[in-house]
N, C-alpha and C. Protein backbone atom coordinates (compact mmCIF):
# COMPACT_ATOMS: atom_id res chain seq x y z
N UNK A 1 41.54 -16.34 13.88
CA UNK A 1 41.24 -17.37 12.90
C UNK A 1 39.77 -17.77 13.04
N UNK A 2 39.23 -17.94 12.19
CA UNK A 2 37.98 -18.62 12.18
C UNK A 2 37.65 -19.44 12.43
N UNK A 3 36.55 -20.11 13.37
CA UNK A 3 36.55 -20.90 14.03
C UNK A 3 35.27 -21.68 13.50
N UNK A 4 33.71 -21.04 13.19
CA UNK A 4 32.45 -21.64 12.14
C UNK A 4 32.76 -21.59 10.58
N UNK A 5 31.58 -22.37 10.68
CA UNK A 5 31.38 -22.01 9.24
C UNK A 5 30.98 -20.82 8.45
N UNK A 6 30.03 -20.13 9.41
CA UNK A 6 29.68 -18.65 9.22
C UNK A 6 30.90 -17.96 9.04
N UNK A 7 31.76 -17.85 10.30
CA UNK A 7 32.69 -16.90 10.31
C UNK A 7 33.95 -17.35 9.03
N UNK A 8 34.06 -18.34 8.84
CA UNK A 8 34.58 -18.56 7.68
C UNK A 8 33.78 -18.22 5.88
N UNK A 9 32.44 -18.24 6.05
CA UNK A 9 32.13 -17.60 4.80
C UNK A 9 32.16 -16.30 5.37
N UNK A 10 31.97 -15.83 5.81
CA UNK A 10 32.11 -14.22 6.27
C UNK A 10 33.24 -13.52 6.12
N UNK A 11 34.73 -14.52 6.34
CA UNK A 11 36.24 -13.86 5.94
C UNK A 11 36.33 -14.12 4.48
N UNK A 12 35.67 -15.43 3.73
CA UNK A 12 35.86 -15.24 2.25
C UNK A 12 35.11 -14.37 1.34
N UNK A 13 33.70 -13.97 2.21
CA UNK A 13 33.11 -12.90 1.61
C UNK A 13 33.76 -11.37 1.64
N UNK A 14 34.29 -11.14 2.61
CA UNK A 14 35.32 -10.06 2.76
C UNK A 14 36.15 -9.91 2.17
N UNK A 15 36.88 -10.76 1.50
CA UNK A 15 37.85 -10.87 0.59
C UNK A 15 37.56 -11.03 -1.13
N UNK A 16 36.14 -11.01 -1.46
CA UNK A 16 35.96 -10.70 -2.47
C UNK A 16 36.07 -9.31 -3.33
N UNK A 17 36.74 -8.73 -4.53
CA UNK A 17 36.52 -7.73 -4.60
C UNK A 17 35.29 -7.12 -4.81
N UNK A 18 35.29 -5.59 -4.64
CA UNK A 18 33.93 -4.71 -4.32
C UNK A 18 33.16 -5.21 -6.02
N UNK A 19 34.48 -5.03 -6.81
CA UNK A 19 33.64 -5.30 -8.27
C UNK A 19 33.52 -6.45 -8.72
N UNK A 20 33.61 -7.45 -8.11
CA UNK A 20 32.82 -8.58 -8.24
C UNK A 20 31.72 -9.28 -7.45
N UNK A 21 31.23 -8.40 -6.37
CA UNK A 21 30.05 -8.48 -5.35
C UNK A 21 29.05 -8.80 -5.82
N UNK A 22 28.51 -8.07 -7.32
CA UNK A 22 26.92 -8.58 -7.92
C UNK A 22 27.21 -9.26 -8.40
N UNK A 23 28.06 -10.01 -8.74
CA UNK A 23 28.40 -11.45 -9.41
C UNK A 23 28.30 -12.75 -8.58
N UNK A 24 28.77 -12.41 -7.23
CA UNK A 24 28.53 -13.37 -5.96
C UNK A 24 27.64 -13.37 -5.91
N UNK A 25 26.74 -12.06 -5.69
CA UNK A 25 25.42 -11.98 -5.28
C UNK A 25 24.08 -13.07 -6.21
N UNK A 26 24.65 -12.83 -6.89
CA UNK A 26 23.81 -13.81 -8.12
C UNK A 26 23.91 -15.40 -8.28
N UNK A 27 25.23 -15.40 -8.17
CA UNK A 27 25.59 -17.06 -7.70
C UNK A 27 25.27 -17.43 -6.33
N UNK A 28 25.25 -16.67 -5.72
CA UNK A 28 24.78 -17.12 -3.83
C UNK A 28 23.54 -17.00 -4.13
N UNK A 29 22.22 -16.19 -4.17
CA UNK A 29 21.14 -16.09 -4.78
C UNK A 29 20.80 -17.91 -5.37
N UNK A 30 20.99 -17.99 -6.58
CA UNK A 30 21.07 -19.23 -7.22
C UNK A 30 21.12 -20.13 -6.84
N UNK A 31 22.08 -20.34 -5.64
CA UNK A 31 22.41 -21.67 -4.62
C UNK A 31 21.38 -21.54 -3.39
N UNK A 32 21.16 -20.74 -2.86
CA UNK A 32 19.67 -20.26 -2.17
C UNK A 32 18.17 -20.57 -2.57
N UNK A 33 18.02 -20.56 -3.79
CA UNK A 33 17.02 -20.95 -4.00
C UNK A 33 16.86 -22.63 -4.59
N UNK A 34 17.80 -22.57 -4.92
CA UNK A 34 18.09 -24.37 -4.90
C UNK A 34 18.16 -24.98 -4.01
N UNK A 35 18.43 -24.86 -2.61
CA UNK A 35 18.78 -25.48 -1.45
C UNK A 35 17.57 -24.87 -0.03
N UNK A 36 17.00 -24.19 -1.01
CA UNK A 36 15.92 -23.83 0.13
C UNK A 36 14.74 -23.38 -0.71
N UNK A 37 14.14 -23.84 -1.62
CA UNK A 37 12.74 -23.98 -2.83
C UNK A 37 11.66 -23.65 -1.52
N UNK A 38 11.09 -22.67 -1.95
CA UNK A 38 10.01 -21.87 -1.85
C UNK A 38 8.72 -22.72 -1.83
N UNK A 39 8.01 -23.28 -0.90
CA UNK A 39 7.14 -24.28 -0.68
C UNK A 39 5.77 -24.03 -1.97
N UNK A 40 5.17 -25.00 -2.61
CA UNK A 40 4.10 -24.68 -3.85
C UNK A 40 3.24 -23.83 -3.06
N UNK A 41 3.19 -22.54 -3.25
CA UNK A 41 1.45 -22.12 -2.86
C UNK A 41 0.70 -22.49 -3.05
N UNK A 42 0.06 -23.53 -4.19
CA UNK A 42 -1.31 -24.06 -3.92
C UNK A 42 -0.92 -25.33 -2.91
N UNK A 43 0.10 -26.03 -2.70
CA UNK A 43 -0.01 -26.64 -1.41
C UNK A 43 -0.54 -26.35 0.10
N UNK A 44 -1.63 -26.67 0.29
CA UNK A 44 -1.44 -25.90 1.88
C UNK A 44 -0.39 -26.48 2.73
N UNK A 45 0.35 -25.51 3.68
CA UNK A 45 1.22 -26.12 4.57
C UNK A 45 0.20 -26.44 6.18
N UNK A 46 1.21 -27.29 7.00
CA UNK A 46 0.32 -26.73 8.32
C UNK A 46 -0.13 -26.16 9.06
N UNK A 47 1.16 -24.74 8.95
CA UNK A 47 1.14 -24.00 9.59
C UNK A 47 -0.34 -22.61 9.70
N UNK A 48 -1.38 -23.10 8.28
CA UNK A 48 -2.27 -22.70 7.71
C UNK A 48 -3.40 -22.69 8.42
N UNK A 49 -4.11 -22.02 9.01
CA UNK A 49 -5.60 -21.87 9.05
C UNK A 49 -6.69 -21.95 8.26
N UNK A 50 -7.72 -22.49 8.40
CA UNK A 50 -8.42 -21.95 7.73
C UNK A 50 -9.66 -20.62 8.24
N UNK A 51 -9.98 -19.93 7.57
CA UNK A 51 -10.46 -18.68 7.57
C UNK A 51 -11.81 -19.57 8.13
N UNK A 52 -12.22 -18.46 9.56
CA UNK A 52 -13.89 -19.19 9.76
C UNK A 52 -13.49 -20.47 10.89
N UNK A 53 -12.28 -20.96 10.87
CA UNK A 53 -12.24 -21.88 11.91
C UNK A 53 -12.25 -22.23 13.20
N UNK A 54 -12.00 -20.64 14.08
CA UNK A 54 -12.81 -19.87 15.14
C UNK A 54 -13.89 -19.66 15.25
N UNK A 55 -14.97 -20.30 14.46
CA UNK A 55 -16.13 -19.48 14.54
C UNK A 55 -16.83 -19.81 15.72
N UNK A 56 -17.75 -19.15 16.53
CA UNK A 56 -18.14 -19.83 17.99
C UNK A 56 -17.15 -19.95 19.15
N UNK A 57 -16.48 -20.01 18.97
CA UNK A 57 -15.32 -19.76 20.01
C UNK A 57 -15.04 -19.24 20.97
N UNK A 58 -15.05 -17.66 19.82
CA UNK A 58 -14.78 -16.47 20.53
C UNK A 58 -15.95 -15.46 20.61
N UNK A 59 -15.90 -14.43 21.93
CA UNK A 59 -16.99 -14.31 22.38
C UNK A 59 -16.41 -12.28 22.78
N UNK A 60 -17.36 -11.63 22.31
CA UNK A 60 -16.68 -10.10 22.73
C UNK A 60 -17.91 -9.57 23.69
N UNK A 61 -17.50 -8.91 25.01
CA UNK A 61 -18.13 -8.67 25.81
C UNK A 61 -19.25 -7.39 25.51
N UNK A 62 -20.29 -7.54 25.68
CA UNK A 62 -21.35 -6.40 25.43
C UNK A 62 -20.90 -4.80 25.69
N UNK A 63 -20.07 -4.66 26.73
CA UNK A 63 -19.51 -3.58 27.16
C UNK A 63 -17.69 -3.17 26.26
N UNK A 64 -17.62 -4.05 25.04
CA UNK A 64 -16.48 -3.94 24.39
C UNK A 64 -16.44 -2.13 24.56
N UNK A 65 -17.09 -1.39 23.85
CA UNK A 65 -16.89 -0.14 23.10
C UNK A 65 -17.25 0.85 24.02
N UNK A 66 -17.98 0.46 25.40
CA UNK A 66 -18.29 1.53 26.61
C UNK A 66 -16.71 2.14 27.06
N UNK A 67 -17.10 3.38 27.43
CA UNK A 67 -15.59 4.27 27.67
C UNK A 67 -15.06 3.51 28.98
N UNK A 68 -13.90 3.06 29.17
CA UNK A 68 -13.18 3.54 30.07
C UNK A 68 -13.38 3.95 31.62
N UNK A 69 -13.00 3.58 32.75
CA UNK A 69 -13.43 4.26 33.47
C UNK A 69 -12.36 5.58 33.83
N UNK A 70 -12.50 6.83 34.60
CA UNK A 70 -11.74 7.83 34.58
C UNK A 70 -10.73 7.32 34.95
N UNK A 71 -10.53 6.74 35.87
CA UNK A 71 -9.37 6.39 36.82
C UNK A 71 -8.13 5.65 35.66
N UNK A 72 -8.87 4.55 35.20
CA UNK A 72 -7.88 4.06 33.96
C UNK A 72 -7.50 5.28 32.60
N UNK A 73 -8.39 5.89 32.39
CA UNK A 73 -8.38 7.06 31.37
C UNK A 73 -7.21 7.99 31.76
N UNK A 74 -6.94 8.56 32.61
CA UNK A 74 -6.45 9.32 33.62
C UNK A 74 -5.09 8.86 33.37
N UNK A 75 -4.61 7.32 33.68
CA UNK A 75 -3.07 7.01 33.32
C UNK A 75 -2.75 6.97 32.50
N UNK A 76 -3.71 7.07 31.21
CA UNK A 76 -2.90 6.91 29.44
C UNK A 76 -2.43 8.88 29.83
N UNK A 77 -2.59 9.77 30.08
CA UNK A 77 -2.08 10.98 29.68
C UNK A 77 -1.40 11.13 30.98
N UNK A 78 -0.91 10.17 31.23
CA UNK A 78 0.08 11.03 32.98
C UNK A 78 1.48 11.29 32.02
């Protein structure tokens, strides 16, 4: 017996027939986007950066692009 709520939409979804699936699908869809609206894109949220707001920060070492030494080279092909 079912014990959530999940597992209870999960046994009534199972019990729908196969040929009425894109019909659910469309009404569940529908109630999805009503109950969970897609935040305005021109709103910024917080979770947002702005581009450039690192600037100064960060710092890449002069020796970024110098090879490797053998010894480390050596364990990428063991």
């Amino acid at each position: 017996m079912a014990t959530t709520y999940r597992e209870k939409i999960i046994a009534d979804i199972n019990d729908i027939p196969d040929a009425k699936l894109p019909q659910f699908y469309t009404v569940l869809h529908t109630i999805k986007q009503q109950l969970f609206p897609k935040s305005d894109p021109a709103k910024p949220t917080s979770g947002i950066r702005q581009l450039g707001s690192a600037k100064g920060l960060i710092s890449i070492a002069d020796d970024f692009n110098a090879p490797l030494p053998d010894d480390i080279t050596n364990e990428f092909y063991k």
